[in-house]
N, C-alpha and C. Protein backbone atom coordinates (compact mmCIF):
# COMPACT_ATOMS: atom_id res chain seq x y z
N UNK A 1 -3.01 -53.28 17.11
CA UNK A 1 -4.06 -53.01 16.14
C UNK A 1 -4.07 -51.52 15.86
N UNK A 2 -3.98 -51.22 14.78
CA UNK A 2 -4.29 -49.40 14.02
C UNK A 2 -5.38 -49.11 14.45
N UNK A 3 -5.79 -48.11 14.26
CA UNK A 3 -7.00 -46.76 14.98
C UNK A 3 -6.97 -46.12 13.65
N UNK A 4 -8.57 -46.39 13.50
CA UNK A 4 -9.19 -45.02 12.51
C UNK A 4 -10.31 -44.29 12.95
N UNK A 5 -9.97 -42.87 12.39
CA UNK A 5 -11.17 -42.03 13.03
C UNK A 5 -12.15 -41.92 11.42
N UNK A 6 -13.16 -42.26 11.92
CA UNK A 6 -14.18 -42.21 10.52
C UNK A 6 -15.16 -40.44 10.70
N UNK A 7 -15.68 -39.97 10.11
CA UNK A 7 -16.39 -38.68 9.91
C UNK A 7 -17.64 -39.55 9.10
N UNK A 8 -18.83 -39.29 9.88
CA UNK A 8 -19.99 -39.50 9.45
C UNK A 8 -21.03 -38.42 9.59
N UNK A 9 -22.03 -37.92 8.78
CA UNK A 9 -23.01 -37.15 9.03
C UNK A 9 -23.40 -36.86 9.96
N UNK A 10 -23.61 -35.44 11.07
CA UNK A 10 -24.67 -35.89 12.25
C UNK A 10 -25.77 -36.19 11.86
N UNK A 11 -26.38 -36.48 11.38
CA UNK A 11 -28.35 -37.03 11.11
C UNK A 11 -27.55 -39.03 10.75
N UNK A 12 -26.73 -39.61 10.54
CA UNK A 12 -26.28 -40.62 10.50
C UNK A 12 -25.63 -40.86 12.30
N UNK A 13 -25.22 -40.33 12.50
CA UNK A 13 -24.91 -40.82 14.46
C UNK A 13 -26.03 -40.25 14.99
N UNK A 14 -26.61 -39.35 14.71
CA UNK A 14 -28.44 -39.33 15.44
C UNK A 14 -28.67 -41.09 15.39
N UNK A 15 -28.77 -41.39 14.58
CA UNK A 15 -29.69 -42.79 14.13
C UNK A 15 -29.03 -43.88 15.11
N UNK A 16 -27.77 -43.79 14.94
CA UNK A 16 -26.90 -44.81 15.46
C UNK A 16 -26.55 -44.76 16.81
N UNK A 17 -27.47 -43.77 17.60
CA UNK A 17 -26.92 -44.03 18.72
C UNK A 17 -28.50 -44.47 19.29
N UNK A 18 -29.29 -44.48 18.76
CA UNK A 18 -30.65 -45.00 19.09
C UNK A 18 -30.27 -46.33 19.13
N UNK A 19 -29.40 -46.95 18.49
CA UNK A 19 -29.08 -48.41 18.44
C UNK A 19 -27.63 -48.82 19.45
N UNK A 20 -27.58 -48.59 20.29
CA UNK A 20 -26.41 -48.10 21.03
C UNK A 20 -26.14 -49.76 21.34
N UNK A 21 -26.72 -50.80 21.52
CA UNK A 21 -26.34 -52.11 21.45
C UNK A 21 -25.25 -52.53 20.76
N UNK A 22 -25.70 -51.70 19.66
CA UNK A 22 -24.59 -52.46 18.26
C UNK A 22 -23.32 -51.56 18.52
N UNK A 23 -22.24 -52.51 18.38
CA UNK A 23 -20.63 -52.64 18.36
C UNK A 23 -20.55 -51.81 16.98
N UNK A 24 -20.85 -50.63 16.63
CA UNK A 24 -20.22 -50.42 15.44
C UNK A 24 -19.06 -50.19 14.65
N UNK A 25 -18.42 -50.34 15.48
CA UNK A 25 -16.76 -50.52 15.06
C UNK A 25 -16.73 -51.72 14.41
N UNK A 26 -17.58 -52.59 15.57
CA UNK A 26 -17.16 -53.97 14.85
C UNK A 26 -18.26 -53.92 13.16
N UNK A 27 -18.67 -53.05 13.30
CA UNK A 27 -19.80 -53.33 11.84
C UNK A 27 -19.32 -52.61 10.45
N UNK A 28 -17.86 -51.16 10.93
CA UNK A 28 -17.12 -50.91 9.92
C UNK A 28 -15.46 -51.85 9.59
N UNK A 29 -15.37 -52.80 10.46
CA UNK A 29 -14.16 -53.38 10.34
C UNK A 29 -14.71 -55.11 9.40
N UNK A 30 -16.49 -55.03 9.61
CA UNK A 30 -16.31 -56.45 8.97
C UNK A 30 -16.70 -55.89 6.96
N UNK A 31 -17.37 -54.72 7.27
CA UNK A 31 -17.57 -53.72 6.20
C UNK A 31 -16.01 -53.81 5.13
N UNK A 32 -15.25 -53.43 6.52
CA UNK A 32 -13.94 -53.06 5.05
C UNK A 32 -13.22 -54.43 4.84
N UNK A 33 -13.19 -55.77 5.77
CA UNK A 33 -12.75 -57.05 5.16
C UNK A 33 -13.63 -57.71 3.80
N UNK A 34 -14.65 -57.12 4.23
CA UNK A 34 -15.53 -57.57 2.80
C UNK A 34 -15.35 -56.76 1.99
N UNK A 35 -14.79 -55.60 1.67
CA UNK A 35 -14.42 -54.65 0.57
C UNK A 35 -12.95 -55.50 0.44
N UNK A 36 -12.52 -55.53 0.98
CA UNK A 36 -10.82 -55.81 0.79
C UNK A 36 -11.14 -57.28 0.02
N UNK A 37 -11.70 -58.54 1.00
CA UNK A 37 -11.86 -59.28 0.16
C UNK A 37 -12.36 -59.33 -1.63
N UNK A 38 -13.11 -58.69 -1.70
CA UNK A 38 -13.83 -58.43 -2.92
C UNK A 38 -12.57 -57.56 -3.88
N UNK A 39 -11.76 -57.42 -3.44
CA UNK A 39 -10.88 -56.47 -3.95
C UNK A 39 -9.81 -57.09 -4.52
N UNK A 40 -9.25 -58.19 -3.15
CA UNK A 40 -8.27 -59.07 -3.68
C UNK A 40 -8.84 -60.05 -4.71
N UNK A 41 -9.81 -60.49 -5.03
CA UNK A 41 -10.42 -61.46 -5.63
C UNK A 41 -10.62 -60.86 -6.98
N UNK A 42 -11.10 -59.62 -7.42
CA UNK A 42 -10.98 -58.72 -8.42
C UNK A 42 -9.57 -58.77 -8.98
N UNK A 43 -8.50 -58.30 -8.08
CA UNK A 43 -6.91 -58.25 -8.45
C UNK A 43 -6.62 -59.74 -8.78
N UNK A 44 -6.85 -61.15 -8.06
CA UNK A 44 -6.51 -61.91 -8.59
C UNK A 44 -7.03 -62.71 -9.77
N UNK A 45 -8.32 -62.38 -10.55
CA UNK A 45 -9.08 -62.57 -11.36
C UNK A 45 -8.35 -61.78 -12.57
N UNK A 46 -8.33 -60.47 -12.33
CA UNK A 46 -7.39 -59.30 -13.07
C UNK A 46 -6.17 -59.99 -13.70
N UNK A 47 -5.77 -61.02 -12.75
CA UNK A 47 -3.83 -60.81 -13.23
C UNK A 47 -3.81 -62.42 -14.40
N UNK A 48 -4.94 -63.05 -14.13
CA UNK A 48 -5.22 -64.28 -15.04
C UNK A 48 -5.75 -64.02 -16.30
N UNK A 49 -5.87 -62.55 -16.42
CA UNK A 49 -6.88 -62.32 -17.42
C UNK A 49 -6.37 -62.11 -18.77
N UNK A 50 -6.58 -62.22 -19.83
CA UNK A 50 -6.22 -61.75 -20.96
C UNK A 50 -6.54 -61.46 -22.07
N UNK A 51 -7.69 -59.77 -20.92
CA UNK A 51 -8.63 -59.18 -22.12
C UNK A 51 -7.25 -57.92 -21.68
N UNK A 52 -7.74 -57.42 -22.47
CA UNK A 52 -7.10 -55.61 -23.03
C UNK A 52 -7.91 -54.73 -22.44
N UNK A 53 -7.09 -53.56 -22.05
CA UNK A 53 -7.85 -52.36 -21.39
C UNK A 53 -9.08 -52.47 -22.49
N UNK A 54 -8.89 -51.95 -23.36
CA UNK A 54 -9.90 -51.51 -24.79
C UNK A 54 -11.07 -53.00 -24.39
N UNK A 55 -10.54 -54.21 -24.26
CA UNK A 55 -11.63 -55.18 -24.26
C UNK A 55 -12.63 -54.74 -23.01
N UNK A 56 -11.83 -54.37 -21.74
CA UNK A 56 -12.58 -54.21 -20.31
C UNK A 56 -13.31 -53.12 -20.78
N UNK A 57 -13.35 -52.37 -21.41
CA UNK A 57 -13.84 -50.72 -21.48
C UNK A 57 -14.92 -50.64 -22.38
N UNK A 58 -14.47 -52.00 -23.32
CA UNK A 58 -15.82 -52.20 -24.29
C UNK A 58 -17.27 -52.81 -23.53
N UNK A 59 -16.61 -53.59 -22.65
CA UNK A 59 -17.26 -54.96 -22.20
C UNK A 59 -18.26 -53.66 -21.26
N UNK A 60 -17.63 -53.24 -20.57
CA UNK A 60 -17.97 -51.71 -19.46
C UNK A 60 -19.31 -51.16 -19.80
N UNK A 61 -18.93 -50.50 -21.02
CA UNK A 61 -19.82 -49.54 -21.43
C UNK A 61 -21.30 -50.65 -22.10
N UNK A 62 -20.77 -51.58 -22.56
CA UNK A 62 -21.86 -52.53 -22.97
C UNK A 62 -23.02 -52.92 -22.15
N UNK A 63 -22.63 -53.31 -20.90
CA UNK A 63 -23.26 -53.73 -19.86
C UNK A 63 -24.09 -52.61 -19.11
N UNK A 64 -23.29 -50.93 -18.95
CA UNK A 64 -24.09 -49.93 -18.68
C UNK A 64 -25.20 -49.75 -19.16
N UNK A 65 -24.95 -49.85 -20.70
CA UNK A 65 -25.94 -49.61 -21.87
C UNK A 65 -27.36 -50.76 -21.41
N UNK A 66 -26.95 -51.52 -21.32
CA UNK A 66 -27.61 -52.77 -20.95
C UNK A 66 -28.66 -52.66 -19.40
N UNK A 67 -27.80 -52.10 -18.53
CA UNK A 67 -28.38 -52.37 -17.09
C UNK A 67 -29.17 -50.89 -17.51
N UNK A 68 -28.97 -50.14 -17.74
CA UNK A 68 -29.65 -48.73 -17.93
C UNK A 68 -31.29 -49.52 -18.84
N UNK A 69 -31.07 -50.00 -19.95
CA UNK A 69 -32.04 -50.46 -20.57
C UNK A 69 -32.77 -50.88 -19.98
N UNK A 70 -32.43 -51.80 -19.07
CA UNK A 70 -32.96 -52.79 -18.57
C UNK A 70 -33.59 -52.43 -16.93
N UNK A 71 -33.38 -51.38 -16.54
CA UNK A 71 -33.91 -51.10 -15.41
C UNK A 71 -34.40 -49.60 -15.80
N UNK A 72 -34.33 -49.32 -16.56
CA UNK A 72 -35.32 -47.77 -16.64
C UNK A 72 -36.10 -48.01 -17.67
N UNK A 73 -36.57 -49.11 -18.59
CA UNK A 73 -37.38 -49.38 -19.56
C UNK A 73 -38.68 -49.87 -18.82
C-alpha cells in the first residue's frame, strides 16, 4: 500500500486530536474513493456524451447564472 503525507492547518489538528478515537487516515482514504468514484463516473458519462465544449460551457455558465439567482435573491 502507498504512503501519503497530507499538510493540514495547525488550528485543524488542534481540533482533531481532541477526537483522537477517530482513525483519520481511514476518514481521508474513504474521502478520496468517493472523489475518485465521482470522478470516474463524470469521465464515463463524459465519453457517451455528445454535447460540444461550447454546449458544456453554455450549459455552465447558465446554471451559475441560475444558482447565483436563486440563492442570493
Amino acid at each position: 500500500m502507498g504512503n501519503m503525507t497530507l499538510s493540514i492547518p495547525d488550528e485543524m489538528q488542534d481540533e482533531m486530536k481532541q477526537f483522537s478515537e477517530i482513525k483519520w487516515s481511514e476518514v481521508a482514504r474513504k474521502a478520496f474513493i468517493g472523489k475518485l468514484e465521482t470522478l470516474k463516473l463524470a469521465n464515463r458519462l463524459a465519453s457517451k456524451s455528445k454535447l460540444t465544449k461550447e454546449d458544456v460551457e453554455k450549459f455552465s455558465k447558465k446554471i451559475k447564472r441560475l444558482a447565483t439567482k436563486r440563492f442570493l435573491a
